[in-house]
Protein backbone atom coordinates (compact mmCIF):
# COMPACT_ATOMS: atom_id res chain seq x y z
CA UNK A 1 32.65 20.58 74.73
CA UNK A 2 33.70 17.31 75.66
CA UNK A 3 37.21 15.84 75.83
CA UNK A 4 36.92 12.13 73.98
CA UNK A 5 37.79 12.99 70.35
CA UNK A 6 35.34 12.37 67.62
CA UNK A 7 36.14 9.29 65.75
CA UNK A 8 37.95 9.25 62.26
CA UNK A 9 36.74 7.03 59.74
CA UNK A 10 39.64 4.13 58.73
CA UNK A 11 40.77 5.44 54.95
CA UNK A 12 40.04 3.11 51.91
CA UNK A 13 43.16 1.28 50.62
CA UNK A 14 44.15 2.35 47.76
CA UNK A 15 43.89 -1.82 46.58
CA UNK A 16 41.51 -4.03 47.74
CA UNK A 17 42.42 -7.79 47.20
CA UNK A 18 38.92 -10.23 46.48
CA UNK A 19 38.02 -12.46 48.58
CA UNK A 20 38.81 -16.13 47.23
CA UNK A 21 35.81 -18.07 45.68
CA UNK A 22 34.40 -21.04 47.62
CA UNK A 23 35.81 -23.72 46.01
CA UNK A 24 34.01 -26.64 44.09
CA UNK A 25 33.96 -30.34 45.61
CA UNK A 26 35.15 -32.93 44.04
CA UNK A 27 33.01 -36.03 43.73
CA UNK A 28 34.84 -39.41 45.00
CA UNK A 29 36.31 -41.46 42.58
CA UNK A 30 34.37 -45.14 42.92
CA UNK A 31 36.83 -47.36 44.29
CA UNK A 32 37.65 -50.59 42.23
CA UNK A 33 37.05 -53.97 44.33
CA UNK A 34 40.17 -55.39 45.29
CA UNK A 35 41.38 -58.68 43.78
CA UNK A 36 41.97 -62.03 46.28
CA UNK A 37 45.44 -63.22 44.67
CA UNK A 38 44.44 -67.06 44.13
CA UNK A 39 45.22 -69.11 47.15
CA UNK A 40 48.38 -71.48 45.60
CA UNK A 41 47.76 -75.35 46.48
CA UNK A 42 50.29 -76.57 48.80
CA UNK A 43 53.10 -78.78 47.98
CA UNK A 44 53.47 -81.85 50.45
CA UNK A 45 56.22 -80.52 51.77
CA UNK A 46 54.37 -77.17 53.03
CA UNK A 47 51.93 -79.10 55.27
CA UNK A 48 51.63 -77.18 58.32
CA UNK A 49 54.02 -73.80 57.33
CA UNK A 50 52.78 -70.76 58.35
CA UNK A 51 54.60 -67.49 59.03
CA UNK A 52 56.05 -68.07 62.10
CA UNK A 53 56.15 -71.63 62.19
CA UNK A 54 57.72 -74.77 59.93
CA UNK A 55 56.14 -76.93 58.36
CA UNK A 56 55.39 -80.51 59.71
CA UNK A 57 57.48 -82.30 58.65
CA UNK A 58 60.73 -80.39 59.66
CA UNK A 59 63.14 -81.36 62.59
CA UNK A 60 66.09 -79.94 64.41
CA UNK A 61 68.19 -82.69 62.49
CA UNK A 62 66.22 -81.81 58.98
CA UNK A 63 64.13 -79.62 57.41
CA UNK A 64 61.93 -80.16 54.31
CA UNK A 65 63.87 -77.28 52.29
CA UNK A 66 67.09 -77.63 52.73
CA UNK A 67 67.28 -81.26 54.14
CA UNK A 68 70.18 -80.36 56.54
CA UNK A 69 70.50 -79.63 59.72
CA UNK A 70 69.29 -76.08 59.40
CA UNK A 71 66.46 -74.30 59.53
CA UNK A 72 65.56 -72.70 55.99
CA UNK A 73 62.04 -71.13 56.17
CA UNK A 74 61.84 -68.03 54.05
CA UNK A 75 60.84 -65.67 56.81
CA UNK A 76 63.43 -66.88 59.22
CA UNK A 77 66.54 -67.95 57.87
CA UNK A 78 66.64 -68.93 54.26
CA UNK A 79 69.02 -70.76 52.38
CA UNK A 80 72.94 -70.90 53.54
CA UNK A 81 75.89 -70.07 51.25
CA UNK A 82 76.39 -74.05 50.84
CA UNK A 83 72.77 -74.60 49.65
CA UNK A 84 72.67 -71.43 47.34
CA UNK A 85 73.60 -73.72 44.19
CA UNK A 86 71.60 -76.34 44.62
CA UNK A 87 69.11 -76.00 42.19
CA UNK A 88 66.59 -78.00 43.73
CA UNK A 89 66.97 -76.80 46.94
CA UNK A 90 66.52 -73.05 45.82
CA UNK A 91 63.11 -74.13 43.92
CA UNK A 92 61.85 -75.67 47.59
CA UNK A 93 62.96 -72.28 48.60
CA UNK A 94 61.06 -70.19 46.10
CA UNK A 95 57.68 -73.33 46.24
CA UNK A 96 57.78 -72.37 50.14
CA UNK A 97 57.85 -68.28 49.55
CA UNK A 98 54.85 -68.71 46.94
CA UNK A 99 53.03 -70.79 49.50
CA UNK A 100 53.14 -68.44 52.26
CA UNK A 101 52.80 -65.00 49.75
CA UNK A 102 53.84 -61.44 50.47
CA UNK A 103 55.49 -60.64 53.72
CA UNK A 104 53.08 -59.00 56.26
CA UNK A 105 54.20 -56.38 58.75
């Protein structure tokens, strides 16, 4: 007789668990076009404002929003405390932030 034992089948469990069912795949919901927001005509005053840079007709002794001796662009300084009640100042201001739209990055 030999030595190496005879192997001994593995018992059953007492509960087998099911394996999962594949599951289904979901069909991609069609995407809606996105909407351009309409490009806002640009006051006289705006001529040349980008992002980063004011508009034309700005100066280091005046610029067109605040008409001091400040720099008021919407993305760099804004208004001061002084010009913060001026009414017309504050809708320059707000024609400006229209102009140049949402903030990007």
């Amino acid at each position: 007789m030999d030595d190496t034992p005879t192997p001994v089948p593995p018992a059953k469990p007492e509960l087998e668990i099911a394996p999962l069912p594949p599951r289904k795949k979901r069909r991609g919901r069609m995407k809606r076009p996105l909407k351009k927001p309409a490009r806002v005509k640009a006051p006289p005053m705006c001529a040349g404002m980008t992002n980063f840079n004011c508009a034309d007709g700005c100066t280091p002794s005046s610029c067109v929003i605040s008409h001091r001796g400040y720099c008021a662009h919407p993305y760099k300084g804004g208004l001061q405390r002084l010009d913060q009640n001026d009414l017309a100042c504050i809708a320059r201001l707000n024609d400006a932030k229209q102009f140049l739209g949402a903030r990007r990055g």
